[in-house]
Protein backbone atom coordinates (compact mmCIF):
# COMPACT_ATOMS: atom_id res chain seq x y z
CA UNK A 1 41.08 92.60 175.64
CA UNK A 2 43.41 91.53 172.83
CA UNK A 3 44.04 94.08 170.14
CA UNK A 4 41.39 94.77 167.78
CA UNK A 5 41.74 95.02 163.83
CA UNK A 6 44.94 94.60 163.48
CA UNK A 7 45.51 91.27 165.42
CA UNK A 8 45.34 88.48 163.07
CA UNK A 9 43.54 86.21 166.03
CA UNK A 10 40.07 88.94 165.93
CA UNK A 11 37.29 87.90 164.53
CA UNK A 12 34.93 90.26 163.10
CA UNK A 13 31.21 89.06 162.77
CA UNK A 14 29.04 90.86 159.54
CA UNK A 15 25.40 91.09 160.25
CA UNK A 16 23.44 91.23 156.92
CA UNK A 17 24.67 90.53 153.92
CA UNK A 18 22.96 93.11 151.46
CA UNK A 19 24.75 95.70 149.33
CA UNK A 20 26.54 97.34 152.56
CA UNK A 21 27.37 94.48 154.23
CA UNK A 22 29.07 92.86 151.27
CA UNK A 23 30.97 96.36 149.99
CA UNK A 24 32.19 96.24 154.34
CA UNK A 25 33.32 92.42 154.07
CA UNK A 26 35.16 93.54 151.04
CA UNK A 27 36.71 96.53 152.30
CA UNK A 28 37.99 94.41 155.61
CA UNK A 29 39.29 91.11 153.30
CA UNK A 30 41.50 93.71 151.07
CA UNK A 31 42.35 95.34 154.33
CA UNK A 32 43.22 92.84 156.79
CA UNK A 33 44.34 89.19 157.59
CA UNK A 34 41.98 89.03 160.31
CA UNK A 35 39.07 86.43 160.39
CA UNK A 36 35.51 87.99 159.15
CA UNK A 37 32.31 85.93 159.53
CA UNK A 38 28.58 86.33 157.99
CA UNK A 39 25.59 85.80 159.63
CA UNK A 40 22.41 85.95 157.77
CA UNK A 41 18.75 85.15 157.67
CA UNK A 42 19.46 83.68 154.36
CA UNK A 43 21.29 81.37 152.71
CA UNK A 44 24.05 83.50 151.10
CA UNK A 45 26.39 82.81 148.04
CA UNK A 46 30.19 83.89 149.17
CA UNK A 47 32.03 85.33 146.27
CA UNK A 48 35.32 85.41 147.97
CA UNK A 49 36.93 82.52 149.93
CA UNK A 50 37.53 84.19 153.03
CA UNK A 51 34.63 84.74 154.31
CA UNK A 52 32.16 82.44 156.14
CA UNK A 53 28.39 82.30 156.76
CA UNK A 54 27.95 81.03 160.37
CA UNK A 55 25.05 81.08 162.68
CA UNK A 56 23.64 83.48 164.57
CA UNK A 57 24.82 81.79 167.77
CA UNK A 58 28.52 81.81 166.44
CA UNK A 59 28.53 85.52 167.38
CA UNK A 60 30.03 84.62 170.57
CA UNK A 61 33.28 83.83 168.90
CA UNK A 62 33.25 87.97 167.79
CA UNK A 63 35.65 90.15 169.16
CA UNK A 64 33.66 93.37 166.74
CA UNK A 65 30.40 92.68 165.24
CA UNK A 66 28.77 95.38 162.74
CA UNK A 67 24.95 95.25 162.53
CA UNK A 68 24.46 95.91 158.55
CA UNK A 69 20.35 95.80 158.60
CA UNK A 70 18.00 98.37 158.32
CA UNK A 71 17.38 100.79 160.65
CA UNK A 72 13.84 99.58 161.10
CA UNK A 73 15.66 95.74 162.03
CA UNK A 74 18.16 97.03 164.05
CA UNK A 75 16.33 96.97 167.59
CA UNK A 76 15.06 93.12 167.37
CA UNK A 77 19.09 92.69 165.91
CA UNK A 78 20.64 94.10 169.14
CA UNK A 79 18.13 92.37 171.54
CA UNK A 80 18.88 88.63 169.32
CA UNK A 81 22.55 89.05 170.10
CA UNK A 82 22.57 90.61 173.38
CA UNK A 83 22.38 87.62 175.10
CA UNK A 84 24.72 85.84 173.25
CA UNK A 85 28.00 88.30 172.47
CA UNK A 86 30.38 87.78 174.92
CA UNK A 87 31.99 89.92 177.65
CA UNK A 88 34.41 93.28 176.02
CA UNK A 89 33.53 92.49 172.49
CA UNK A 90 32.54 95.81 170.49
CA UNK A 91 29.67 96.56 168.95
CA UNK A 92 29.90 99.08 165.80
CA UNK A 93 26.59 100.39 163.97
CA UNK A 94 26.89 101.58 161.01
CA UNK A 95 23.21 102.89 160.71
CA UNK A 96 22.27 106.43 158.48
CA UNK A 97 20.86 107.93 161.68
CA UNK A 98 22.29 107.63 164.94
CA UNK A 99 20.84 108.81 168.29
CA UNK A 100 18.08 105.52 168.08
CA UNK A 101 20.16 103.62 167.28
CA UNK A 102 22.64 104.65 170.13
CA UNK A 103 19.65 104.84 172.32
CA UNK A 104 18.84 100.95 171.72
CA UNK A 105 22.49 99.68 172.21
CA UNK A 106 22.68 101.41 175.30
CA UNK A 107 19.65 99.86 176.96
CA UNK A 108 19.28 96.42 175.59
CA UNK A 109 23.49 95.37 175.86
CA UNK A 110 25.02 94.71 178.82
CA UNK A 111 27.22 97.16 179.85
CA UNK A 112 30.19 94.81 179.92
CA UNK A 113 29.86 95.19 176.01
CA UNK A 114 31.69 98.24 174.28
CA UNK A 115 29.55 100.30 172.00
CA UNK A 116 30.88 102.50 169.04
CA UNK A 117 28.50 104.64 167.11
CA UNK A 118 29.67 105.26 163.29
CA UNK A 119 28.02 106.33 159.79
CA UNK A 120 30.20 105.14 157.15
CA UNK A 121 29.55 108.55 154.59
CA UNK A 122 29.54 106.51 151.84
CA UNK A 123 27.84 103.54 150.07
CA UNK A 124 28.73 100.50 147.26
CA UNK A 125 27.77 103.14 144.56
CA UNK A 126 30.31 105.68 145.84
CA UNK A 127 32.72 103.20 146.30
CA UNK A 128 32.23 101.97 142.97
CA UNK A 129 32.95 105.38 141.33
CA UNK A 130 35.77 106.02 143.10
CA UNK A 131 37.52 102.31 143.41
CA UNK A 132 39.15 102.68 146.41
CA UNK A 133 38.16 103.79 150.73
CA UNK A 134 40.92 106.90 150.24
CA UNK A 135 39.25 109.64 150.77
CA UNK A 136 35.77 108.70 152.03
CA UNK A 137 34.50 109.76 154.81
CA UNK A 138 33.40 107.99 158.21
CA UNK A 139 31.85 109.71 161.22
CA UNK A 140 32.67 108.26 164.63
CA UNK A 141 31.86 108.63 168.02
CA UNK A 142 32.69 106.49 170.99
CA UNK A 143 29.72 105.98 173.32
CA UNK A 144 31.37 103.55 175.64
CA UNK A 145 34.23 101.78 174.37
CA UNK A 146 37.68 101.64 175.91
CA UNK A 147 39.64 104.47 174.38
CA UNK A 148 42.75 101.92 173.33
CA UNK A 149 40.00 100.08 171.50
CA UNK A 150 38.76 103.35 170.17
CA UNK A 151 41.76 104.27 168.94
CA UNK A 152 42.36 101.03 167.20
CA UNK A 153 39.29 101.24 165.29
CA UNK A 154 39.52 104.95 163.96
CA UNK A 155 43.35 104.24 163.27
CA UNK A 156 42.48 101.82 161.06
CA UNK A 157 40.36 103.82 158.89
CA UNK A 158 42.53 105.93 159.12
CA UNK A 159 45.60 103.80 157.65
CA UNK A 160 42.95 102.76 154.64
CA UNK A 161 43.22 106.95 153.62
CA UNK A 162 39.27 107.08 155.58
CA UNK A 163 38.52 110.93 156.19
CA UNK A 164 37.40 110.58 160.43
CA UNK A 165 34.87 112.92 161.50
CA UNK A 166 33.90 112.90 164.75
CA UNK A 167 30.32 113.88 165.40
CA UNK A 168 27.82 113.54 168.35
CA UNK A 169 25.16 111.42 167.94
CA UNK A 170 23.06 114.21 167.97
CA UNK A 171 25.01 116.48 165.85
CA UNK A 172 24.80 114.23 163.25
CA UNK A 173 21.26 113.48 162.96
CA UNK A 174 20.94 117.13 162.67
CA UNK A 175 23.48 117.13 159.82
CA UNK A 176 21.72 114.04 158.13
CA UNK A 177 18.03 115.86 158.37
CA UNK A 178 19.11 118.77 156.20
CA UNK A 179 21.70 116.92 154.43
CA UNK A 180 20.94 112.80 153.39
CA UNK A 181 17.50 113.34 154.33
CA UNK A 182 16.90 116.11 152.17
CA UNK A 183 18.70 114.86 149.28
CA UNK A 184 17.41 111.78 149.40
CA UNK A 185 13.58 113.21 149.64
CA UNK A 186 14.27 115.17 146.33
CA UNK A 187 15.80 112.14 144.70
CA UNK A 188 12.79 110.12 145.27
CA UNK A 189 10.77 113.06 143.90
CA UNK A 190 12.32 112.82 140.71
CA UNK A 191 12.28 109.28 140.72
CA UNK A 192 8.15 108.90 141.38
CA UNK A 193 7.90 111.78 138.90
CA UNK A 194 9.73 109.49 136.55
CA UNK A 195 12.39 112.20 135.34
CA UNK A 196 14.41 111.36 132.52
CA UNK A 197 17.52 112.42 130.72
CA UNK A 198 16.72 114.69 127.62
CA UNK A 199 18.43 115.52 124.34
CA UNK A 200 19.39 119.37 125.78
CA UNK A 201 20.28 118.66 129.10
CA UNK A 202 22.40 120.86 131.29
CA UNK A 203 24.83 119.81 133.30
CA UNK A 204 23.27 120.71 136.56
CA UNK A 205 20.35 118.69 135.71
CA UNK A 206 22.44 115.59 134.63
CA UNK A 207 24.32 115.57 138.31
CA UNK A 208 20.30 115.37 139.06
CA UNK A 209 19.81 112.67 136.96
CA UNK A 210 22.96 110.90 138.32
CA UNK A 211 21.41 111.52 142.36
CA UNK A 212 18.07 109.88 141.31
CA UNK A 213 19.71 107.01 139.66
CA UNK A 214 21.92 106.62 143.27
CA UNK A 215 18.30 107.14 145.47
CA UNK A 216 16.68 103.93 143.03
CA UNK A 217 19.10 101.58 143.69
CA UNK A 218 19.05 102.07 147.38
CA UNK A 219 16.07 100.34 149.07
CA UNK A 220 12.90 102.11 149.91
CA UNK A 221 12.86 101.47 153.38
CA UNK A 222 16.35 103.14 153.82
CA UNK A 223 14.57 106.17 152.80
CA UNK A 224 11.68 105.96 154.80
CA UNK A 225 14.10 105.03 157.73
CA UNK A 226 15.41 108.33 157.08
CA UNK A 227 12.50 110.71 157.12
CA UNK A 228 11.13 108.61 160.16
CA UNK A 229 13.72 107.59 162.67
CA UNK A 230 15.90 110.58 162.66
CA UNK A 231 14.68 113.07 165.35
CA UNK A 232 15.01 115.92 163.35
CA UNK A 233 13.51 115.09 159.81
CA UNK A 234 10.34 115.91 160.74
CA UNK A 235 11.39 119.31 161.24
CA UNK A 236 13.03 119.20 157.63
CA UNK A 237 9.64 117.85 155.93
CA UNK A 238 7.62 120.35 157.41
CA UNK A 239 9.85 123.32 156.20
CA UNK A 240 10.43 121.58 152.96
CA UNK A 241 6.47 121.41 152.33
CA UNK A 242 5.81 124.93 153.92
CA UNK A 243 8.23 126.14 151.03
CA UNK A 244 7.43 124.13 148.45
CA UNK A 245 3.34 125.62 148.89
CA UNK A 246 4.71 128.78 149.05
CA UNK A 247 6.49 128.52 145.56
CA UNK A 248 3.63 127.31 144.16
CA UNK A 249 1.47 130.14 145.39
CA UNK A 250 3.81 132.53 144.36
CA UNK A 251 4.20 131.09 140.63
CA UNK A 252 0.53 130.89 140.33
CA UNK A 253 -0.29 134.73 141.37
CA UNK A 254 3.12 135.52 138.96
CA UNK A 255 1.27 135.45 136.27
């Protein structure tokens, strides 16, 4: 297989086209000289001249695609391609939980396709406050790719100043249950509760204010993807509700 990323003849196929997928294209167009293609349900307007919106059955002309859908999407994705990617090409997830995920790309591609599991630790707002990849964080883990190819991929990351972290599948999704699912689950709290910045605030309670305003402009059904495709969430929400009832209980016989 022909070097990946950093041969100007690869072709990198985009699927989805919605706040991640565009912040990705972006990142690889500043980053590259290498060919990157869109494929979308929709027709999409292409702010930079670079890229292209092709058809699904294009894909075969891929050397990398990255699935950028919802986790919820992601199994009717993988099956839509399967048949159609060809032979040593890599497919990358980029998906907020990852043993599923993982699980799926195992059983429904053929094994002559490569399969690298990643969760880029970092989103367009992130980006957006910092202006650049330095210093962001990507976990990785190679589920069955050829270890050149592996190598490739994380060194280019690398290169752009990424932070690598490389993490089980299942390691992570224990991470992300007491970590992104958490913080995410008190974000929307605050958000439903319709909390709002005050004349007094503290500074504690604007970094608050600034993680609820992150959680809104994220989609909803990332968040339920969260607290109901990770493994170990549920685990999390029970713990988080046994202690939340058992604050209230004790506040109301404080008195």
């Amino acid at each position: 297989m022909k070097k990946l990323l950093l041969d100007k003849k690869t072709t990198i196929a985009v699927i989805g086209h919605g706040r991640f997928g565009q912040l990705l294209a972006r990142i690889l167009l500043e980053s590259t000289q290498i060919k990157i293609i869109v494929i979308s349900s929709k027709k999409i307007n292409l702010v930079n001249k670079n890229l292209k919106q092709v058809s699904i059955n294009d894909i075969k002309k891929a050397d990398v695609i990255i699935p950028c859908v919802p986790i919820s999407e992601f199994k009717s994705v993988i099956k839509q391609i399967a048949p159609l990617i060809k032979k040593d090409s890599v497919v990358m997830d980029i998906c907020s939980v990852k043993t599923l995920p993982v699980e799926i790309m195992k059983k429904y591609l053929p094994v002559s396709i490569q399969i690298i599991a990643s969760h880029p630790m970092f989103g367009p707002d992130s980006y957006e406050m910092k202006k650049r990849v330095k210093d962001l964080r990507l976990v990785l883990w190679n589920i069955r790719a050829e270890e050149k190819n592996y190598l490739q991929i994380k060194n280019f990351f690398n290169n752009l100043g990424v932070k690598i972290i490389e993490l089980s599948p299942e390691n992570h999704d224990k991470f992300m249950a007491l970590s992104l699912g958490y913080s995410y689950l008190i974000g929307k709290i605050g958000q439903r509760m319709n909390i709002k910045k005050t004349t007094i605030d503290t500074y504690d309670f604007q970094l608050l204010l600034e993680h609820e305003a992150i959680i809104e402009r994220d989609s909803d059904q990332l968040f339920f993807d969260m607290q109901t495709q990770n493994p170990f969430a549920k685990n999390m929400l029970v713990k988080f509700s046994k202690t939340f009832n058992d604050l209230l209980n004790e506040i109301k016989h404080s008195d």
